[in-house]
N, C-alpha and C. Protein backbone atom coordinates (compact mmCIF):
# COMPACT_ATOMS: atom_id res chain seq x y z
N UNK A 1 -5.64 9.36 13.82
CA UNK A 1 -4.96 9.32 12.54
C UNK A 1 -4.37 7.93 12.32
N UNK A 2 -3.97 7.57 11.26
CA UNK A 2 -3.52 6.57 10.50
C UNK A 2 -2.34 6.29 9.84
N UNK A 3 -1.75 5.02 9.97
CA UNK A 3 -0.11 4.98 9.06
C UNK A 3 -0.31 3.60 7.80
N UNK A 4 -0.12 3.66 6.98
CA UNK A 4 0.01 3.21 5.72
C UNK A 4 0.87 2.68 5.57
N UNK A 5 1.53 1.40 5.63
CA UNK A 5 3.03 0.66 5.12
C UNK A 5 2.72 0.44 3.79
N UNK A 6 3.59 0.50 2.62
CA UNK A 6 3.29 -0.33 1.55
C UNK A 6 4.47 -0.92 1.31
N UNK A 7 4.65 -2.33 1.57
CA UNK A 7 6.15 -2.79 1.96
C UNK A 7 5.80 -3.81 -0.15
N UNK A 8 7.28 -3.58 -0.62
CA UNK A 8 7.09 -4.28 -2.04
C UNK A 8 8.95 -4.70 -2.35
N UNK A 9 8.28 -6.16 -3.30
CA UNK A 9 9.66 -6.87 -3.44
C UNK A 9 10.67 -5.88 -4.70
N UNK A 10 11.88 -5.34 -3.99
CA UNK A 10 13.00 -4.53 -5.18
C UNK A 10 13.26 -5.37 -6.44
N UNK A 11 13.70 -6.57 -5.87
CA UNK A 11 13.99 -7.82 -6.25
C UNK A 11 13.03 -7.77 -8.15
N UNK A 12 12.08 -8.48 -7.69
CA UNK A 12 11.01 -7.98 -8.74
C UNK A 12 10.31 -7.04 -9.31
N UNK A 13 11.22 -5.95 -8.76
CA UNK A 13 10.69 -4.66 -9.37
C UNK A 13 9.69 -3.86 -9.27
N UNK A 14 8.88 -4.09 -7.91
CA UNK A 14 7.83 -3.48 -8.00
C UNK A 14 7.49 -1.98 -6.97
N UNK A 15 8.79 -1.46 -7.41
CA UNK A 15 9.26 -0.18 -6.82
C UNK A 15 8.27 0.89 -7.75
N UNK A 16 7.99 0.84 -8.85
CA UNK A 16 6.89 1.61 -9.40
C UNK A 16 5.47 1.58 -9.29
N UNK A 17 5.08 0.24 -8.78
CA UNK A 17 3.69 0.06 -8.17
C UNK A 17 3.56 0.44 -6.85
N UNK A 18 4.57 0.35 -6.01
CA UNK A 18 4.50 1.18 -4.88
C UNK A 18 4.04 2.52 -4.85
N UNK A 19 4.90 3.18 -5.53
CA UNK A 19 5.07 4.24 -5.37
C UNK A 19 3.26 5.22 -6.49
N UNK A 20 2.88 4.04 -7.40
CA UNK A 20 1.54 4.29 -7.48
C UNK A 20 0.28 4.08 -6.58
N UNK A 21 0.78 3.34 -6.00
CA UNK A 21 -0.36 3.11 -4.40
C UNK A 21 0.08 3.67 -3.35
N UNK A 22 1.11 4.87 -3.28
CA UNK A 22 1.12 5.75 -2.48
C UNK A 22 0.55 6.99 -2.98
N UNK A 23 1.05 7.24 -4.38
CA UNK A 23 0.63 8.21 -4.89
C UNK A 23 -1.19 8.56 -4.71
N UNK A 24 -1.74 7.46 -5.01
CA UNK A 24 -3.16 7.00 -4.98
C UNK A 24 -3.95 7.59 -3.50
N UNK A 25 -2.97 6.87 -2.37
CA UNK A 25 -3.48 6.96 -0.81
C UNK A 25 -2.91 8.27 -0.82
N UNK A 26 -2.45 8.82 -0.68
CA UNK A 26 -1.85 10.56 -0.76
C UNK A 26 -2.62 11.31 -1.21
N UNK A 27 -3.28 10.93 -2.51
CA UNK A 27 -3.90 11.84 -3.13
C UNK A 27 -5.40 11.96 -2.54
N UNK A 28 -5.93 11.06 -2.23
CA UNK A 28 -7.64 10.68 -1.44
C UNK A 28 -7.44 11.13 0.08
N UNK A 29 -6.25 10.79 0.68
CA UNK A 29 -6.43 9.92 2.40
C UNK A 29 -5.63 11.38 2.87
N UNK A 30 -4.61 11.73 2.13
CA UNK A 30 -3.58 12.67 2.68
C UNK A 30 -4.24 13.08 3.91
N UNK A 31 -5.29 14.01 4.30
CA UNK A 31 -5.59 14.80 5.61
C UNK A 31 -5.51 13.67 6.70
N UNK A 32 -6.29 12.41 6.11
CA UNK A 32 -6.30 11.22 7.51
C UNK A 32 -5.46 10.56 7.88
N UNK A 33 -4.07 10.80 7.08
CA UNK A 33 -3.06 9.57 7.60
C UNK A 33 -2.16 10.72 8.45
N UNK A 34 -1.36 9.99 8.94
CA UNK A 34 0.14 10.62 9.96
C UNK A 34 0.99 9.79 9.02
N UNK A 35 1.09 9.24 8.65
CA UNK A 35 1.91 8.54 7.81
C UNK A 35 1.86 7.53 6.44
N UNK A 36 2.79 7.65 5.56
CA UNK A 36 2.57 6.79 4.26
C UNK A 36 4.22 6.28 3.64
N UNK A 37 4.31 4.91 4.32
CA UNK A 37 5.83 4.38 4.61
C UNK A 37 5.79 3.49 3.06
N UNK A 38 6.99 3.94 2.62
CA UNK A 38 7.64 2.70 1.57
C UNK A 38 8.70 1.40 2.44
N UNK A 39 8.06 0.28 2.35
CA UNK A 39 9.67 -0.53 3.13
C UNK A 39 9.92 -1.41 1.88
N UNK A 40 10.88 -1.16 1.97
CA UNK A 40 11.80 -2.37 0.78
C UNK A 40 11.50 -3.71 1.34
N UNK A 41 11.47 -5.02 0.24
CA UNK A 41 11.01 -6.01 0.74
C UNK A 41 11.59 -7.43 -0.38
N UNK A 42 11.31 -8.56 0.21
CA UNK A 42 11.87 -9.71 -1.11
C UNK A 42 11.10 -10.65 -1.31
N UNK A 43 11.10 -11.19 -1.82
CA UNK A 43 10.38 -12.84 -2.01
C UNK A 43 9.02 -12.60 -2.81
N UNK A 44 8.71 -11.53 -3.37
CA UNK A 44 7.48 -11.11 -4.04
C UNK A 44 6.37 -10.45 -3.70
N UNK A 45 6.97 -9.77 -2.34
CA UNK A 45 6.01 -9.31 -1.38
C UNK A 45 5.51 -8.21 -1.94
N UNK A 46 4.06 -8.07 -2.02
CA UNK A 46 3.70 -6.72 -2.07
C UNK A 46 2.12 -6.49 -1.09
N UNK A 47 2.78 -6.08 -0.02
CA UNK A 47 1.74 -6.05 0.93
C UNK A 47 1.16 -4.41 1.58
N UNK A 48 0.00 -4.18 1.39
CA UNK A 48 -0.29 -2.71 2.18
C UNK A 48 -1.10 -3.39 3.66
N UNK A 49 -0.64 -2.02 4.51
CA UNK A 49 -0.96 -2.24 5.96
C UNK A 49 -1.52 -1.04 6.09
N UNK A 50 -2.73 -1.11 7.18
CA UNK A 50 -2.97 0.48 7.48
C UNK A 50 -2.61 -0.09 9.14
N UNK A 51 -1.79 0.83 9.60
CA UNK A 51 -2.27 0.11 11.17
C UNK A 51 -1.68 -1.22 11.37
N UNK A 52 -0.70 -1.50 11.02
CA UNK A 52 -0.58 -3.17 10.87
C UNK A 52 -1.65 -4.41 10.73
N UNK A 53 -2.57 -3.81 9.74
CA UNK A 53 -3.75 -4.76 9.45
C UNK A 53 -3.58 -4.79 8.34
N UNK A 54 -3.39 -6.01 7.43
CA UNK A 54 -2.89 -6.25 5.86
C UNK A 54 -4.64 -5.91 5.38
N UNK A 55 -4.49 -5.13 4.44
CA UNK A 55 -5.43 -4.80 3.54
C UNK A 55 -5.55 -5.22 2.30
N UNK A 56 -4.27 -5.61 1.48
CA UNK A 56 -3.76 -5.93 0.07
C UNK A 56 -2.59 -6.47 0.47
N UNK A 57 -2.36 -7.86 -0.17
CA UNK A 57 -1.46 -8.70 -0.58
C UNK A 57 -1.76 -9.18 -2.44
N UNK A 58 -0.52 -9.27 -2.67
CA UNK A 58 -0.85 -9.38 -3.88
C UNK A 58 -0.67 -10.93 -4.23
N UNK A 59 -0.33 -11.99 -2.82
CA UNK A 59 -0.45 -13.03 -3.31
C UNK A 59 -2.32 -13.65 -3.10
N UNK A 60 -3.14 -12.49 -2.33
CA UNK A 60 -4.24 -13.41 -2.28
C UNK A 60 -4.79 -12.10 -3.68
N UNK A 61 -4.91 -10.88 -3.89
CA UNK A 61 -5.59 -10.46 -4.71
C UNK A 61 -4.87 -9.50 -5.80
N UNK A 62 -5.86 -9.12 -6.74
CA UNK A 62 -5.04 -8.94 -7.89
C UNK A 62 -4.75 -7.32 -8.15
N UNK A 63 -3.50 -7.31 -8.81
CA UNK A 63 -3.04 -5.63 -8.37
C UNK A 63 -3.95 -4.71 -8.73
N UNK A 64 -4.42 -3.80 -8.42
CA UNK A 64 -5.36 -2.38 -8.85
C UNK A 64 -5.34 -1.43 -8.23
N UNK A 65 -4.95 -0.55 -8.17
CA UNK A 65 -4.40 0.72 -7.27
C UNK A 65 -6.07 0.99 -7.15
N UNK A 66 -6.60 1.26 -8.03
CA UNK A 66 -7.88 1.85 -7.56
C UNK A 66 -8.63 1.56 -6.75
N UNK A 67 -8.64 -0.02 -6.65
CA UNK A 67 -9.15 -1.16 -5.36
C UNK A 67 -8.24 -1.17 -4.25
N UNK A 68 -6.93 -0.82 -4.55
CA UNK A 68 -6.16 -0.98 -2.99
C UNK A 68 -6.75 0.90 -2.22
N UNK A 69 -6.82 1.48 -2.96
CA UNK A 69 -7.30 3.11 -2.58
C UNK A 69 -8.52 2.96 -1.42
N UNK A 70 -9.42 2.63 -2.64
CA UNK A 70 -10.79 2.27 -1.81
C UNK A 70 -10.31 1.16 -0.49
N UNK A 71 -10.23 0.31 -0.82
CA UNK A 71 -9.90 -0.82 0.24
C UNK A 71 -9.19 0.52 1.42
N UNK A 72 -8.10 0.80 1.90
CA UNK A 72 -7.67 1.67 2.67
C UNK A 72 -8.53 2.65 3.08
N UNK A 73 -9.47 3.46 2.00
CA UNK A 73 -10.31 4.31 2.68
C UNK A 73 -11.59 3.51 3.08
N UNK A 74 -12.16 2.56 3.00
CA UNK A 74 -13.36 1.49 3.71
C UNK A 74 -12.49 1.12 4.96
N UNK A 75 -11.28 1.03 5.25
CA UNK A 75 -10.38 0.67 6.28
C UNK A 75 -10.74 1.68 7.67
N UNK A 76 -10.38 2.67 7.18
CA UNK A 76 -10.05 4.22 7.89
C UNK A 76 -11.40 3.93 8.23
């Protein structure tokens, strides 16, 4: 099984995109993960981890829940 960080900056507000790229991995992955962590974060961070392997940063690519989904399940 598998753990999911989706660590995102409060700061800049991106407490609702989180919580859509969990919603997203929950809804597809739910049976395969052991876990799906929110961490509060600053400086503009919006990074997903499966495993502590960055999958999505949003400073190298551009936001899309539907691409961070897939991306995580091509991961798994």
């Amino acid at each position: 099984m598998a753990r999911v960080e989706i660590e995102y900056c409060v700061p800049c507000g991106y407490r609702n995109r989180a919580l859509q790229v969990a919603e997203g991995v929950l809804a597809g992955l739910e049976t395969e993960l052991d876990e799906c962590r929110l961490t509060m974060g600053d400086h503009g961070v919006f990074v997903v981890r499966l495993d502590d392997e960055v999958v999505f940063d949003v400073s190298e690519d551009e936001f899309d829940v539907d691409a961070i989904v897939r991306t995580v399940r091509r991961a798994l």
